[in-house]
N, C-alpha and C. Protein backbone atom coordinates (compact mmCIF):
# COMPACT_ATOMS: atom_id res chain seq x y z
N UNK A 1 13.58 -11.19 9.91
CA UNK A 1 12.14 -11.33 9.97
C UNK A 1 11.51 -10.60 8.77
N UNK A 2 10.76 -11.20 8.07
CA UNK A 2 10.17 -10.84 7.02
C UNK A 2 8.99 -10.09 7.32
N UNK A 3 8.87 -8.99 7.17
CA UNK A 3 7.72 -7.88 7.40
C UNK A 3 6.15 -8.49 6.67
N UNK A 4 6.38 -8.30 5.49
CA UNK A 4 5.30 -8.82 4.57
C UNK A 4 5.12 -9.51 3.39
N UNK A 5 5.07 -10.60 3.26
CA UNK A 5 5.53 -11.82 1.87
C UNK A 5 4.17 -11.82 1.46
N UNK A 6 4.46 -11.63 0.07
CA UNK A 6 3.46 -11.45 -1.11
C UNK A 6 3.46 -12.64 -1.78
N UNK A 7 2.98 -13.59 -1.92
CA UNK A 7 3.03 -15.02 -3.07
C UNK A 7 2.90 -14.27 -4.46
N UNK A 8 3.46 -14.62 -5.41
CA UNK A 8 3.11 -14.12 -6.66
C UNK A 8 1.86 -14.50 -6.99
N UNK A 9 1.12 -15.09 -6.94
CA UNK A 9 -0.22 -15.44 -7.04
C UNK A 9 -1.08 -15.07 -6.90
N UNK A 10 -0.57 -14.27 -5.54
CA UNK A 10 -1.62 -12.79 -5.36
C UNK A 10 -1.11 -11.66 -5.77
N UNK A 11 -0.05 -11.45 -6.21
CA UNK A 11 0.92 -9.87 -6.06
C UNK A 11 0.19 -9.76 -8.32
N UNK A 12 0.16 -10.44 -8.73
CA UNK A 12 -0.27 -9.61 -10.26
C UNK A 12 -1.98 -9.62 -10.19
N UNK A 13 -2.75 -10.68 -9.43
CA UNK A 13 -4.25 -10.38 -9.63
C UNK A 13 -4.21 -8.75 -8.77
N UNK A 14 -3.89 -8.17 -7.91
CA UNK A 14 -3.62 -7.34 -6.67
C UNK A 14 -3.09 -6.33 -8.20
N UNK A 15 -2.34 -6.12 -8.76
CA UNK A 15 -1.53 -5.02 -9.58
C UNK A 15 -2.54 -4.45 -10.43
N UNK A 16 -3.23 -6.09 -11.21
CA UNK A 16 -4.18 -5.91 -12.10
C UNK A 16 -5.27 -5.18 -12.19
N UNK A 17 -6.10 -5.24 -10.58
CA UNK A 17 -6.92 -4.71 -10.08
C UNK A 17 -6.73 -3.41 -9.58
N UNK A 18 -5.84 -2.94 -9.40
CA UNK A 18 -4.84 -1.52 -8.95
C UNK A 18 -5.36 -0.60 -10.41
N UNK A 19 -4.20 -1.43 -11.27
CA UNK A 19 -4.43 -0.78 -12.29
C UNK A 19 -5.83 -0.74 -13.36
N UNK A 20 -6.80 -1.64 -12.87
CA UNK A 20 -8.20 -1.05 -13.38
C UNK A 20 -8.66 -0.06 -13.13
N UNK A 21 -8.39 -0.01 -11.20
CA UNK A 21 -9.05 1.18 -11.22
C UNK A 21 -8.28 3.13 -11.27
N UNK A 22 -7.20 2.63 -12.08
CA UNK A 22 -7.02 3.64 -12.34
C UNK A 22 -5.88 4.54 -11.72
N UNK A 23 -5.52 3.67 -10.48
CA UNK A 23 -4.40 3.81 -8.99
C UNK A 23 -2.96 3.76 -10.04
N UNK A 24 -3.06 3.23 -10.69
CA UNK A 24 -1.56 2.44 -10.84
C UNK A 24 -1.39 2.88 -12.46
N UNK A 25 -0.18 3.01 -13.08
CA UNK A 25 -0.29 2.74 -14.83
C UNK A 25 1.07 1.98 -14.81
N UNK A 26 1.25 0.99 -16.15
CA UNK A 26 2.12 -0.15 -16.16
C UNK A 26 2.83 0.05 -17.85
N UNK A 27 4.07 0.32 -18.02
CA UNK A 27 4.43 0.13 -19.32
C UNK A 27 5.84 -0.92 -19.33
N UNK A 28 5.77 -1.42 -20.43
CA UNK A 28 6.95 -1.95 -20.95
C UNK A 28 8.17 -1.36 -21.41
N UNK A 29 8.96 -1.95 -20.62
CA UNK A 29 10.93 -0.94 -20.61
C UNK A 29 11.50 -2.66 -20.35
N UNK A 30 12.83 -2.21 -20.73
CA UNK A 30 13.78 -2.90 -20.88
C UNK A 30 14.70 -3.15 -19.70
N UNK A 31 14.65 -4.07 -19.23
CA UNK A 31 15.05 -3.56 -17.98
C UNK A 31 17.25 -3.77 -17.55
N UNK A 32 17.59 -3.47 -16.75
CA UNK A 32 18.91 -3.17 -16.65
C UNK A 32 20.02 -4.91 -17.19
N UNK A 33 18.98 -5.50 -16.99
CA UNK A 33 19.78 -6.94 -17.63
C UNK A 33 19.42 -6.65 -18.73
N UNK A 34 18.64 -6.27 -19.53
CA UNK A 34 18.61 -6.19 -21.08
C UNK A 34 17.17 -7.12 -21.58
N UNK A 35 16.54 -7.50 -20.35
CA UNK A 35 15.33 -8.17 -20.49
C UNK A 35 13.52 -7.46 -20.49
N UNK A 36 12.82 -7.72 -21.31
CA UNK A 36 11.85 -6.82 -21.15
C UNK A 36 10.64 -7.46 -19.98
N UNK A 37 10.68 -6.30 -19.37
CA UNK A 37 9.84 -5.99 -17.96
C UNK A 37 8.88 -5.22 -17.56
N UNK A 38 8.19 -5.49 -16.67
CA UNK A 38 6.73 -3.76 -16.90
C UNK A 38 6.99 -3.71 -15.37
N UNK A 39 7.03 -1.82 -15.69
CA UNK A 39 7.19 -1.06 -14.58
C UNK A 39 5.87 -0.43 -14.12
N UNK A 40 5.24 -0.52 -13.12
CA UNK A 40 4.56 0.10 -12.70
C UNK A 40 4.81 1.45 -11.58
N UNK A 41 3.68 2.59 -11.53
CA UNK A 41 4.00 3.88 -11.03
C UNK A 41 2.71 4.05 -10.66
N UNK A 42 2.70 4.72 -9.68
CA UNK A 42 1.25 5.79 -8.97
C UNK A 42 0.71 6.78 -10.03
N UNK A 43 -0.40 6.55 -10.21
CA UNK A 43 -1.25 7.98 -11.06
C UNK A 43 -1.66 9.05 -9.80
N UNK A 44 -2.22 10.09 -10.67
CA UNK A 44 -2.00 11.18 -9.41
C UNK A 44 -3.62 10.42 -9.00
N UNK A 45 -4.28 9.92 -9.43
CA UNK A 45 -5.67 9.46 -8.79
C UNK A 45 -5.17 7.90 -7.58
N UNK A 46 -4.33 7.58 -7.97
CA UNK A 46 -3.77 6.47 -6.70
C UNK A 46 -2.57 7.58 -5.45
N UNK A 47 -2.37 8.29 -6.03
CA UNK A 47 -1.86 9.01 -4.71
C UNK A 47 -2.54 9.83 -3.96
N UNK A 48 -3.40 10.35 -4.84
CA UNK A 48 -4.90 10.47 -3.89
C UNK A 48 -5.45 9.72 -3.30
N UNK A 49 -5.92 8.60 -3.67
CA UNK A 49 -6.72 7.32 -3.41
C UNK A 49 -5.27 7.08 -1.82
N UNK A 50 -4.05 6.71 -2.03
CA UNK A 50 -3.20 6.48 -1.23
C UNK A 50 -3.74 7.61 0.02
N UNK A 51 -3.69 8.88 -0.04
CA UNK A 51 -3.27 9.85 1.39
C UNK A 51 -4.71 9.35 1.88
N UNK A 52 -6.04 9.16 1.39
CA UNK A 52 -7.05 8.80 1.78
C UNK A 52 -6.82 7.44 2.81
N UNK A 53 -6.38 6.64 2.06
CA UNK A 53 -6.53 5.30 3.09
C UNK A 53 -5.48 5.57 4.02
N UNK A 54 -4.41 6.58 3.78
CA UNK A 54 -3.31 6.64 4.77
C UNK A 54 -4.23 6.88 6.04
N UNK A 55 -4.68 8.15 5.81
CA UNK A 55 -5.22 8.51 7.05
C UNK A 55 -6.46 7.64 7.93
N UNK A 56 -7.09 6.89 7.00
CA UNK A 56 -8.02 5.92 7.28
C UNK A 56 -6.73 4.75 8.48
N UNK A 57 -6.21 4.60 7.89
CA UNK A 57 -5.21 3.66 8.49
C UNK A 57 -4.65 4.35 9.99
N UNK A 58 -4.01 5.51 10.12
CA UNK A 58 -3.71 6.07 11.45
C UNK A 58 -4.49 6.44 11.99
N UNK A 59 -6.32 6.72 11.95
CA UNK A 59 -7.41 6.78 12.58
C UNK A 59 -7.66 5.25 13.11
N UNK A 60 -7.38 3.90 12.28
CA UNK A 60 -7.69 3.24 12.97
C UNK A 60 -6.60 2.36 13.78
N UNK A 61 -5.44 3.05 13.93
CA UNK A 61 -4.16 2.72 14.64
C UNK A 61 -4.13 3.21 15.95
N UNK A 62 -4.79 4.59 16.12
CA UNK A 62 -4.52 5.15 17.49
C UNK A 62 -6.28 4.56 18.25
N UNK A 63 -7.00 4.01 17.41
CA UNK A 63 -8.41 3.42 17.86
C UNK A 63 -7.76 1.99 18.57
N UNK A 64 -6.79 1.10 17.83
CA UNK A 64 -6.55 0.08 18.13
C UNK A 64 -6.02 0.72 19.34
N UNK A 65 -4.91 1.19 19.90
CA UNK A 65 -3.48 1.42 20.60
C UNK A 65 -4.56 1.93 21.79
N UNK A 66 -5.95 2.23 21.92
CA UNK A 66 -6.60 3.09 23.02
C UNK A 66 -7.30 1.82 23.39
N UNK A 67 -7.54 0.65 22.38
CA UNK A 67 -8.03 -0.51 23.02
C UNK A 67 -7.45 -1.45 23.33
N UNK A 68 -5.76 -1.49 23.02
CA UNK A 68 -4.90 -2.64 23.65
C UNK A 68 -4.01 -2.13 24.82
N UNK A 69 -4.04 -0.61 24.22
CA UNK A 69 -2.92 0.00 26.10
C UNK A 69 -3.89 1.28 26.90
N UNK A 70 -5.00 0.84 27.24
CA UNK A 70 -5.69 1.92 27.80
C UNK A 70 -5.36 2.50 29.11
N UNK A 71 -4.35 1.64 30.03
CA UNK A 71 -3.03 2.58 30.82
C UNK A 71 -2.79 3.51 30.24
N UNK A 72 -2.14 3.46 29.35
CA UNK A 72 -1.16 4.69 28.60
C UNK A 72 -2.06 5.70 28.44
N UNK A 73 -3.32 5.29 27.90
CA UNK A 73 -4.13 6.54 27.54
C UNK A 73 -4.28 7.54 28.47
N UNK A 74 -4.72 6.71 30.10
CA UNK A 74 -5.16 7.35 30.85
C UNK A 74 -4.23 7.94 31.21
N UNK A 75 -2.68 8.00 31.68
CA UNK A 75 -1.88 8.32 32.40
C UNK A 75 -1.10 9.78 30.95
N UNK A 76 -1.84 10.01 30.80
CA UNK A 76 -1.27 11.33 29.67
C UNK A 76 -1.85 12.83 30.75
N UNK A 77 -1.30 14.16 30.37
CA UNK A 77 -1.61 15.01 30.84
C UNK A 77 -2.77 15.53 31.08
């Protein structure tokens, strides 16, 4: 089962836009077949930008999980 499929179609407009704002930086290397390739990496302003939405994301995970199993909620200590 495939978790999450990216079409290339969206996966470089998505990189492009990453790396405008500054999240992402992209250089050209050579890559292990001997073919040239661009690597992209996290700037420390996208791993910031990252722990931000992390937590945005598990605030709205335990919001979902209290509105699809509200048994569970109630039956806690």
């Amino acid at each position: 089962m495939v978790a999450l499929q990216i079409e290339t179609g969206s996966l470089y407009p998505a990189l492009h836009k990453l790396k405008g704002r500054g999240w992402i930086a992209a250089e050209w290397k050579k890559s292990d077949k001997g073919k040239r390739a661009r690597y992209y990496r996290l700037t420390q302003t996208g791993r910031e930008h990252l722990t931000v939405q992390q937590s945005r994301w598990e605030q709205l995970s335990v919001a979902m999980a209290r509105v699809l199993y509200p048994a569970e909620q109630e039956s806690g200590p």
